[in-house]
N, C-alpha and C. Protein backbone atom coordinates (compact mmCIF):
# COMPACT_ATOMS: atom_id res chain seq x y z
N UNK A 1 0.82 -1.19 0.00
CA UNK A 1 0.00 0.00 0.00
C UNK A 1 0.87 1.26 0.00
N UNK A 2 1.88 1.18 0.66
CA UNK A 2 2.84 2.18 0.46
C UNK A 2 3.38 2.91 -0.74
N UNK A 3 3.60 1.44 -0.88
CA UNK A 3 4.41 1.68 -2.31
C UNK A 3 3.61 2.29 -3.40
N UNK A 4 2.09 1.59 -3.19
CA UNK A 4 1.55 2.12 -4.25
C UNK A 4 1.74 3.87 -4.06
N UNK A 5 1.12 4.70 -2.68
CA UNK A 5 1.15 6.09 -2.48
C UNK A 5 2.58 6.59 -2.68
N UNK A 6 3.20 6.29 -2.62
CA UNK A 6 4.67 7.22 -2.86
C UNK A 6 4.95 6.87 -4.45
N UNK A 7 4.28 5.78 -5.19
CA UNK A 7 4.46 5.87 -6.63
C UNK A 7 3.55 6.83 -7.34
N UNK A 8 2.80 7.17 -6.20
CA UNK A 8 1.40 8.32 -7.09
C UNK A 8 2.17 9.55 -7.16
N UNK A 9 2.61 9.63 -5.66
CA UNK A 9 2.98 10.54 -5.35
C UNK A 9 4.22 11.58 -6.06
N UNK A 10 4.77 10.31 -6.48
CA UNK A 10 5.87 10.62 -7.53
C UNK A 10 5.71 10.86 -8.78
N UNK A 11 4.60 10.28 -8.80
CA UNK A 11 4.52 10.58 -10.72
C UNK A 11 3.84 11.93 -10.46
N UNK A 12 2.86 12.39 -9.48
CA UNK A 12 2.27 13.94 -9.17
C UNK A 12 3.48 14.74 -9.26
N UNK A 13 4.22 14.58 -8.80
CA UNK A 13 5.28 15.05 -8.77
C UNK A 13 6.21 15.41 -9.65
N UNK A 14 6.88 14.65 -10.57
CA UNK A 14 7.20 14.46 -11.51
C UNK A 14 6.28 15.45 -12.64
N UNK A 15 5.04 15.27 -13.12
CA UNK A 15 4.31 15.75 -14.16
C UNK A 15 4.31 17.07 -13.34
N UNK A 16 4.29 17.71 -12.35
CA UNK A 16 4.46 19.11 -11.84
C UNK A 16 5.68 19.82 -12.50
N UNK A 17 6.45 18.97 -11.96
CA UNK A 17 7.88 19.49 -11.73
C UNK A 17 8.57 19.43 -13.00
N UNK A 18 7.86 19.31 -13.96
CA UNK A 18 8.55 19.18 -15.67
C UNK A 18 7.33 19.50 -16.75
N UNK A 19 6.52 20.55 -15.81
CA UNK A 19 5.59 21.43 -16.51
C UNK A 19 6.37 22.53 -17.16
N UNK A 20 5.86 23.16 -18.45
CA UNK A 20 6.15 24.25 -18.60
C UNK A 20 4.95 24.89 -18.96
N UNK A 21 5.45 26.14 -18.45
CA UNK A 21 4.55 27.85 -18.25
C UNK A 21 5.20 28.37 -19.63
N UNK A 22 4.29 28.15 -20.94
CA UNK A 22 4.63 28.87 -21.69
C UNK A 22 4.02 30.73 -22.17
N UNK A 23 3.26 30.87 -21.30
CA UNK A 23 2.73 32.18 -21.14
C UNK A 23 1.62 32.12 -21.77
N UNK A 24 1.24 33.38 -22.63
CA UNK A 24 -0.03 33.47 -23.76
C UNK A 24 0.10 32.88 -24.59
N UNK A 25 -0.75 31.91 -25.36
CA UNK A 25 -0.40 31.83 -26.46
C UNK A 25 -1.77 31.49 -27.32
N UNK A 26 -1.11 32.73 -28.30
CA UNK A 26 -2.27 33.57 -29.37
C UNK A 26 -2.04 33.01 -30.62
N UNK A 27 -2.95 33.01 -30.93
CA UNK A 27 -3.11 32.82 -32.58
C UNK A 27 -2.80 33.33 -33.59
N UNK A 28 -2.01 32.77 -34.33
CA UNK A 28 -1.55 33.87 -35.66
C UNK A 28 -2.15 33.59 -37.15
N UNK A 29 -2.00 34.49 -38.06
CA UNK A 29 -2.04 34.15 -39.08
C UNK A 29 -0.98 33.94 -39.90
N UNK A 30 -0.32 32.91 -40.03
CA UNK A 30 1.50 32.79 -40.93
C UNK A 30 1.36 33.82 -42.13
N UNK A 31 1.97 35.13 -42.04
CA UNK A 31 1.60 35.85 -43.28
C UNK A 31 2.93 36.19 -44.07
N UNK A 32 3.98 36.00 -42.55
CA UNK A 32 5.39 36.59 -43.00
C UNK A 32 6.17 35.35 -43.38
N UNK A 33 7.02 35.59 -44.29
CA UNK A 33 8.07 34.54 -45.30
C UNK A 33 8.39 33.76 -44.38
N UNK A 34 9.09 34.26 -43.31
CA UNK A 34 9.77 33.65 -42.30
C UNK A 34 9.38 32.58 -41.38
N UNK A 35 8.21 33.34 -41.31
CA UNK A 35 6.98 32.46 -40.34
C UNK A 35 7.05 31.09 -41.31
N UNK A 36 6.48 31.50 -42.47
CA UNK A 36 5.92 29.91 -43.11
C UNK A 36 7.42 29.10 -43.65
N UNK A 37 8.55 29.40 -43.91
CA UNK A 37 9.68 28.94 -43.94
C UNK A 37 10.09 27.91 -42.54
N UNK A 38 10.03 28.73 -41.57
CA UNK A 38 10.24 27.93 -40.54
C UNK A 38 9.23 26.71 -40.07
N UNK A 39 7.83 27.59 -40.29
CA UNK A 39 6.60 25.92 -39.90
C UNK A 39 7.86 24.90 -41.24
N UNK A 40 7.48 25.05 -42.59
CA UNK A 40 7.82 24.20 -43.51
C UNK A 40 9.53 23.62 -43.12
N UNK A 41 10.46 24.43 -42.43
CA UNK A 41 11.62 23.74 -41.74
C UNK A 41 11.48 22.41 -40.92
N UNK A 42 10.29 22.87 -39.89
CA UNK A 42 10.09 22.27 -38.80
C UNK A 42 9.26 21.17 -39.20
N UNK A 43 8.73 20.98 -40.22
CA UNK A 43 8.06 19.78 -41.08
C UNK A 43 9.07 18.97 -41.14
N UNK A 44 9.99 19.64 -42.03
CA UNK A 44 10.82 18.60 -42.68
C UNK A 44 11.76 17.81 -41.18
N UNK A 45 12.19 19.03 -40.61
CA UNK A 45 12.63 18.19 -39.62
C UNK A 45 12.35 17.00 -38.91
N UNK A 46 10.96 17.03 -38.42
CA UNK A 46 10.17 16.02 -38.01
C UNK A 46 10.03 14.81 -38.40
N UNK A 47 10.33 14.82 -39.97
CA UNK A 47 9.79 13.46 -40.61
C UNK A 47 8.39 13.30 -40.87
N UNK A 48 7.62 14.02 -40.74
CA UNK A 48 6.57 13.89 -40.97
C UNK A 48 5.92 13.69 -42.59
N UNK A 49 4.82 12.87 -42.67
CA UNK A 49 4.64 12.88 -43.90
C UNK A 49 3.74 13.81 -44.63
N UNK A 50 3.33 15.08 -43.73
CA UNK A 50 2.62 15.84 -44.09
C UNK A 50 3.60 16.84 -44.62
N UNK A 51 4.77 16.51 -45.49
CA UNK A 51 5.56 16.86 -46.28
C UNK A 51 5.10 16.93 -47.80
N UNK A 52 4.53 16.02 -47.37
CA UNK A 52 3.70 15.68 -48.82
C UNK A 52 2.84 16.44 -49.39
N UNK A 53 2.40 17.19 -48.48
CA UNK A 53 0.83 18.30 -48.97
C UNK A 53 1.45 19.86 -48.76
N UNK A 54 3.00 19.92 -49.04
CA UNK A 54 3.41 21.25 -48.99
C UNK A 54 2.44 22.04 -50.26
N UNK A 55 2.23 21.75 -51.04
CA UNK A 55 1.46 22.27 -52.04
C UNK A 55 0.49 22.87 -51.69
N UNK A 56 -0.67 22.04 -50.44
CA UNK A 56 -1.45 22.42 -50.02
C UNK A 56 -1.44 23.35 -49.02
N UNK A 57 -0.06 23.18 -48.21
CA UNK A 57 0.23 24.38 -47.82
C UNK A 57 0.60 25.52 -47.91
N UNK A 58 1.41 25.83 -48.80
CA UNK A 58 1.52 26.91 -49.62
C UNK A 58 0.62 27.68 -50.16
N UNK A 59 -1.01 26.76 -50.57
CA UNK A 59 -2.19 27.59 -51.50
C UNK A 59 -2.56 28.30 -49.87
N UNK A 60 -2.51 27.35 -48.86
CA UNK A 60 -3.34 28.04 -47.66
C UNK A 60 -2.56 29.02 -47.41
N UNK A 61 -1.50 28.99 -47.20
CA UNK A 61 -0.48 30.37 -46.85
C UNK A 61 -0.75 31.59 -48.06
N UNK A 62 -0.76 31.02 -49.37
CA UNK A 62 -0.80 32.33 -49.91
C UNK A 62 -2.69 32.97 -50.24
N UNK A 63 -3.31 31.97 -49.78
CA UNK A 63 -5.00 32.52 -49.36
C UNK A 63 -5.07 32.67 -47.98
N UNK A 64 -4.23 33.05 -46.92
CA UNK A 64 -4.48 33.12 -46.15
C UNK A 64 -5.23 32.06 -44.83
N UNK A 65 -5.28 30.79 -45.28
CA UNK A 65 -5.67 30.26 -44.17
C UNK A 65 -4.83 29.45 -43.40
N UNK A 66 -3.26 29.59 -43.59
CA UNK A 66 -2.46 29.09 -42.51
C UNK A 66 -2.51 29.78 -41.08
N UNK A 67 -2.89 28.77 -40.24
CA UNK A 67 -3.00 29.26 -38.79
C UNK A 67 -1.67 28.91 -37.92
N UNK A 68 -1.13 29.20 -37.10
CA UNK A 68 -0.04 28.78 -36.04
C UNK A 68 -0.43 29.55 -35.15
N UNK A 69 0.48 28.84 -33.72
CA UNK A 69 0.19 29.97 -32.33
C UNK A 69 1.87 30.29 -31.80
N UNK A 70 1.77 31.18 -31.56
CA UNK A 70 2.74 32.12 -31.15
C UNK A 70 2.63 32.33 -29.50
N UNK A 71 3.56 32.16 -28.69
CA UNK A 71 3.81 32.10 -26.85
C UNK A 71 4.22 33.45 -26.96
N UNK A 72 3.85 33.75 -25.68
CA UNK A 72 4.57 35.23 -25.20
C UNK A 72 6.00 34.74 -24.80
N UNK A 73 6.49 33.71 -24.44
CA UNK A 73 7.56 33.30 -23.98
C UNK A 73 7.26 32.66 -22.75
N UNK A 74 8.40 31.48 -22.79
CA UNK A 74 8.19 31.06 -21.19
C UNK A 74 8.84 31.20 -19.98
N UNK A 75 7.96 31.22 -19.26
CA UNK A 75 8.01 32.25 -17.99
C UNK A 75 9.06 31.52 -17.37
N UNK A 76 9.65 32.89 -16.89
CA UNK A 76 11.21 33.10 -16.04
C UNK A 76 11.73 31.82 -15.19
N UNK A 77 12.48 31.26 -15.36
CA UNK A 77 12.69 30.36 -14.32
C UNK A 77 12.63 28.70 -14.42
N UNK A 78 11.93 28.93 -16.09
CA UNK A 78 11.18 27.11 -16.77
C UNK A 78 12.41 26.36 -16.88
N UNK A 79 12.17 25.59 -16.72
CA UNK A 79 13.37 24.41 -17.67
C UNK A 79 13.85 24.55 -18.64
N UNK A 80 15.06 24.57 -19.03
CA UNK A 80 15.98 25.05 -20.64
C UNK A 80 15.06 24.10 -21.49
N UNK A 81 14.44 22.92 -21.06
CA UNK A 81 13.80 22.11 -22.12
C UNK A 81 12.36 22.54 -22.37
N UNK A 82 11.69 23.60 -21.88
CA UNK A 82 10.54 24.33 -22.22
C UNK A 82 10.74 25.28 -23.42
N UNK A 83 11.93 25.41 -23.30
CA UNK A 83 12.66 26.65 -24.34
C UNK A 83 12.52 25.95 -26.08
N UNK A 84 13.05 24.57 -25.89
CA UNK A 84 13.62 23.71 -26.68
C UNK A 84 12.50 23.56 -27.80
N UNK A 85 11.21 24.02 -27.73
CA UNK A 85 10.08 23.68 -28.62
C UNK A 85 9.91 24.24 -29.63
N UNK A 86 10.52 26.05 -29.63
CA UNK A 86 10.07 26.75 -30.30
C UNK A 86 10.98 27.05 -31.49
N UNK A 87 10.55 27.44 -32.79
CA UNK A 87 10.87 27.35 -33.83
C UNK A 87 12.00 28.61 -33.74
N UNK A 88 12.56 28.38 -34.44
CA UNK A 88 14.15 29.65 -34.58
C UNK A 88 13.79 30.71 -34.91
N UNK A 89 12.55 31.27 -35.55
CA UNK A 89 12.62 32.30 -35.93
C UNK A 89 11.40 33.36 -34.92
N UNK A 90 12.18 34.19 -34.16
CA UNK A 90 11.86 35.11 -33.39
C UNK A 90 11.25 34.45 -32.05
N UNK A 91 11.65 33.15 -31.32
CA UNK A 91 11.53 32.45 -30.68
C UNK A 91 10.14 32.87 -29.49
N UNK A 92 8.97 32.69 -30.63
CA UNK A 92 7.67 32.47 -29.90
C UNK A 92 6.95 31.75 -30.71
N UNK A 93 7.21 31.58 -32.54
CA UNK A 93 6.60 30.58 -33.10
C UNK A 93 6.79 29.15 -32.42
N UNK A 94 5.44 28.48 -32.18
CA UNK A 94 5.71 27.03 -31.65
C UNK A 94 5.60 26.45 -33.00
N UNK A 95 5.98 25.09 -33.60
CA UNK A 95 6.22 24.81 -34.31
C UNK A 95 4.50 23.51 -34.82
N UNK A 96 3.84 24.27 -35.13
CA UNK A 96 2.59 23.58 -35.69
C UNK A 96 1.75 24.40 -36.58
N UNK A 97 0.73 24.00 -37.01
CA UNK A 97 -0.18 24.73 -37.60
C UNK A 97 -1.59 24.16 -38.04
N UNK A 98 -2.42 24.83 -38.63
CA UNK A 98 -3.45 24.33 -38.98
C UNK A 98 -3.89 24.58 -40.51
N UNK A 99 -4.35 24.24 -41.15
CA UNK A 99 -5.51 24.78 -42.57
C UNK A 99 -6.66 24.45 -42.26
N UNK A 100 -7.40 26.51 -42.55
CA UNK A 100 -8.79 25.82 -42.01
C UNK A 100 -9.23 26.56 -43.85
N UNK A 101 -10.62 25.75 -43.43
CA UNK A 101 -11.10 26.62 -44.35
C UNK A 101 -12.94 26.37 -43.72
N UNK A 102 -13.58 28.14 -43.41
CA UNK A 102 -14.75 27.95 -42.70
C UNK A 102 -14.10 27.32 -41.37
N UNK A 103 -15.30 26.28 -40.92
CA UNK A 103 -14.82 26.32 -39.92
C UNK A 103 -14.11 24.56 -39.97
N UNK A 104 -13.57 24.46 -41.01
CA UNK A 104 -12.96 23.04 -41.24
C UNK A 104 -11.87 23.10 -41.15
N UNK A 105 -10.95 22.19 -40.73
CA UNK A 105 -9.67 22.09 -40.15
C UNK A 105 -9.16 20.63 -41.45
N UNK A 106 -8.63 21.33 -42.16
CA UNK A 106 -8.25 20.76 -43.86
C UNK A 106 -6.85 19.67 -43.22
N UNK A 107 -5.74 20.77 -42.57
CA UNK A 107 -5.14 19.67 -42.20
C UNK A 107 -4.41 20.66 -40.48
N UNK A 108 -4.01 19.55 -39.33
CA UNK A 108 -3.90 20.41 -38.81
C UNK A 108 -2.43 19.33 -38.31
N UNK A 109 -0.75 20.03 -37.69
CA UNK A 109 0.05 19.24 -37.43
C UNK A 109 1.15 20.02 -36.39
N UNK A 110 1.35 19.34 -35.41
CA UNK A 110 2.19 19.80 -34.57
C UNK A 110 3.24 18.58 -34.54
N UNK A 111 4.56 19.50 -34.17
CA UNK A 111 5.90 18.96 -34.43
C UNK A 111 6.17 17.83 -33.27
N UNK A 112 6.60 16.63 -33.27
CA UNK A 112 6.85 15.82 -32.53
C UNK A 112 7.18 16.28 -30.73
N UNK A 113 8.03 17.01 -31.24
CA UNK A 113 8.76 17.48 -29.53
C UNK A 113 7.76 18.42 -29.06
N UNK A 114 6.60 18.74 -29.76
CA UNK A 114 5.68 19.60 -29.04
C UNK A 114 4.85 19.22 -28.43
N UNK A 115 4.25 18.11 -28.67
CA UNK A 115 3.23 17.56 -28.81
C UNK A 115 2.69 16.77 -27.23
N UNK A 116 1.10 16.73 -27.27
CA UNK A 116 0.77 16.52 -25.62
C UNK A 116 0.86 17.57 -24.52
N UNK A 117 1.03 18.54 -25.33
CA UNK A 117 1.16 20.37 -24.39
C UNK A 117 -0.02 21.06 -24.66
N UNK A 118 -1.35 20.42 -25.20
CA UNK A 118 -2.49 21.15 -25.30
C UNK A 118 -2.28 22.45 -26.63
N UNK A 119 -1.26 22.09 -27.34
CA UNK A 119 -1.25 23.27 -28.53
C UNK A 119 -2.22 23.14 -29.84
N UNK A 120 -2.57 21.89 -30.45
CA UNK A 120 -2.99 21.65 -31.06
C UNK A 120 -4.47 21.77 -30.17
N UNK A 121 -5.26 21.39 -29.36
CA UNK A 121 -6.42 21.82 -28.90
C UNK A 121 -6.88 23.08 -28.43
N UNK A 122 -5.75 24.01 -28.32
CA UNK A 122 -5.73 25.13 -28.16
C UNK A 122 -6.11 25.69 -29.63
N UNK A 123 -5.26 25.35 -30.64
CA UNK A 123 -5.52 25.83 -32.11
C UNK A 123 -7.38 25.99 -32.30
N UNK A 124 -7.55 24.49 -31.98
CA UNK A 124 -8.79 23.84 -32.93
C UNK A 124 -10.44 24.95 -31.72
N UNK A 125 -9.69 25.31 -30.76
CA UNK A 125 -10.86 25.86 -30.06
C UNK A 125 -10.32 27.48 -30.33
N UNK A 126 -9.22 28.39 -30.47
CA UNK A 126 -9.35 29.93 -31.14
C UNK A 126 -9.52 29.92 -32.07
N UNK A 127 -9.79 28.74 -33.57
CA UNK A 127 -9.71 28.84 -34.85
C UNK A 127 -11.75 28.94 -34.89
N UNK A 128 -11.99 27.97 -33.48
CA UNK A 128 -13.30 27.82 -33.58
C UNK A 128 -13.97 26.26 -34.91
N UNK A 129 -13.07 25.99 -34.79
CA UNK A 129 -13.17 24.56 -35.85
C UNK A 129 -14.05 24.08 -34.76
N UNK A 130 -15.13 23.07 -36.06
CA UNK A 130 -16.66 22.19 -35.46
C UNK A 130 -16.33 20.77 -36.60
N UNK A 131 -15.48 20.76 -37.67
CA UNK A 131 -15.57 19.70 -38.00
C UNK A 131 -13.92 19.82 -38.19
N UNK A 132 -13.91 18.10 -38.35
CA UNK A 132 -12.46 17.51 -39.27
C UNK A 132 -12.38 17.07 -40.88
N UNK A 133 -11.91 17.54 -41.87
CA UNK A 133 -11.97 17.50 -42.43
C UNK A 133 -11.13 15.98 -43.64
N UNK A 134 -11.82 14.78 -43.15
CA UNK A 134 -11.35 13.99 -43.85
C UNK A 134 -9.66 13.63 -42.61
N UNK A 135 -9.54 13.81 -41.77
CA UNK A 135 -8.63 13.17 -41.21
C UNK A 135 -7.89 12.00 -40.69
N UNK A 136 -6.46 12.08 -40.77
CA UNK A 136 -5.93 10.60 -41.04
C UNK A 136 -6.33 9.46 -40.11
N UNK A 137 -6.52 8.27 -40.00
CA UNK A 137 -7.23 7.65 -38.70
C UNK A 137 -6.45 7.39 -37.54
N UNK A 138 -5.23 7.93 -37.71
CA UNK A 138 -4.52 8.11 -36.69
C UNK A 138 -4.73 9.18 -35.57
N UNK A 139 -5.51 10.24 -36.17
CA UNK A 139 -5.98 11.78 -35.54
C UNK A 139 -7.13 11.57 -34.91
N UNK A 140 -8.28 10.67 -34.95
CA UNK A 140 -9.79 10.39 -34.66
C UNK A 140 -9.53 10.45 -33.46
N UNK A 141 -8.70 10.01 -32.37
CA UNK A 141 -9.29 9.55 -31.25
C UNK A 141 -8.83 11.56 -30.62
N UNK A 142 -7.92 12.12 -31.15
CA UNK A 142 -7.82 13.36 -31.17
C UNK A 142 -9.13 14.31 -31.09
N UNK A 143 -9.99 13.94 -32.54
CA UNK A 143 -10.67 14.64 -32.61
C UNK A 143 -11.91 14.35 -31.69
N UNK A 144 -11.94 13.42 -31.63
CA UNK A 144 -13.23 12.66 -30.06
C UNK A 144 -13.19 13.62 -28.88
N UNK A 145 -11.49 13.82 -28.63
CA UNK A 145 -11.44 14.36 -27.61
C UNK A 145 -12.22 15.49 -27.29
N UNK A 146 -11.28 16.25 -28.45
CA UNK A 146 -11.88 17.59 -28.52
C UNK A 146 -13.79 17.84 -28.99
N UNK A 147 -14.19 16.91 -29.12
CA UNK A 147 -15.70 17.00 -29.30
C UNK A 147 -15.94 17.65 -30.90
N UNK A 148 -15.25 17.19 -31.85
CA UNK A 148 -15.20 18.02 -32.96
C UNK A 148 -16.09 16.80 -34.44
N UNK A 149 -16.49 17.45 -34.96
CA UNK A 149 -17.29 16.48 -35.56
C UNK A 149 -16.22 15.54 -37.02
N UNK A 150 -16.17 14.35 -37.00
CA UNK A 150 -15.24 13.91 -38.26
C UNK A 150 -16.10 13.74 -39.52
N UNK A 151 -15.35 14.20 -40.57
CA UNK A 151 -16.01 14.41 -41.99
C UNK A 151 -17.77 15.47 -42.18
N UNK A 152 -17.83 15.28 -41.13
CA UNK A 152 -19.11 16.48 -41.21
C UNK A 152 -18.65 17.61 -41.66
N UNK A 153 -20.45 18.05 -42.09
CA UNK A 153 -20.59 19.79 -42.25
C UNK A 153 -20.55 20.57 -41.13
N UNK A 154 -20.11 21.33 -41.50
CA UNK A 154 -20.24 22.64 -40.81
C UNK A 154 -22.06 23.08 -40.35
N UNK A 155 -21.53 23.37 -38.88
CA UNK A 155 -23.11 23.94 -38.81
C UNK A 155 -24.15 25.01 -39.21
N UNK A 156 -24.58 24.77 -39.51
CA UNK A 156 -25.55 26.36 -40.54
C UNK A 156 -25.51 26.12 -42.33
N UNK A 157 -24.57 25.42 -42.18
CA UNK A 157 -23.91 25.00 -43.97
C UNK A 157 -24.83 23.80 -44.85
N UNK A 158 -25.17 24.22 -45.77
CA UNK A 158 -25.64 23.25 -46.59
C UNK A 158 -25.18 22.04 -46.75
C-alpha cells in the first residue's frame, strides 16, 4: 500500500515538476516569409509525412488560411527544455499549424517534440473549428477528444 502512495505521489510530482509555463499563447495568421519557412523547416525536420501536402500548404499560406500559435515566452525560471520547442525564428513561433477553411480544419500538425502540451487543442478551439476534415485515422481519437465532428458539415452549412 505504500508503495503504491509514494508511486502516485511521484509521478504527481514528476508531471508538476517538468511542466512548462509557456505564457499566452495567441493565434496567428503565418503571413510573413519567415513564419511559413520555418513551420515548412520544422516539417521537414520532423519526418513527418505531411511533407507531402506542402502544395497544399503553400495555397493556404498564400490565401491566407495558414494558422499557427505564437507564446509570449516562457516564464522566467522554466526548464531550458521548455525553451527547446520553439521554432528559430523570433523564438515564440511554436512549431505547428493548422488549414482551415470555414470552420474546417483541412489539415492540422504539430511537431513531434511539441506535442501533448495542449497546442494543437488550443488551435482547434481559437480557430473555432466544429468539423475535421477527412482526417488521417490516426488523428480520430484526437478529434473525439476535442468534441469536434469527423467528416461532417459545418453547422448552418448546406
Amino acid at each position: 500500500m505504500r508503495f503504491i502512495v509514494i508511486f502516485i505521489f511521484w509521478g504527481v510530482w514528476y508531471n508538476v515538476s517538468h511542466m512548462c509555463d509557456y505564457g499566452e499563447v495567441n493565434l496567428i495568421k503565418i503571413e510573413a516569409s519567415d513564419e511559413f519557412w520555418a513551420i515548412m523547416d520544422e516539417l521537414v525536420d520532423d519526418g513527418s509525412g505531411f511533407v507531402a501536402n506542402r502544395g497544399m500548404i503553400l495555397d493556404a499560406y498564400t490565401m491566407g488560411n495558414l494558422f499557427g500559435l505564437c507564446s509570449s515566452g516562457v516564464v522566467a525560471g522554466a526548464k531550458l527544455e521548455c525553451e527547446s520547442i520553439f521554432c528559430d525564428v523570433g523564438k515564440c513561433l511554436i512549431p505547428c499549424f493548422c488549414v482551415k477553411d470555414g470552420c474546417r480544419a483541412i489539415l492540422i500538425w504539430t511537431h513531434t517534440r511539441a506535442r501533448n502540451r495542449g497546442f494543437a487543442k488550443r488551435m482547434v478551439e481559437l480557430l473555432e473549428i466544429t468539423t475535421a476534415y477527412f482526417p488521417i485515422p490516426e488523428s480520430i481519437g484526437f478529434w473525439e477528444k476535442c468534441g469536434i465532428n469527423v467528416y461532417g458539415k459545418c453547422e448552418g452549412t448546406a
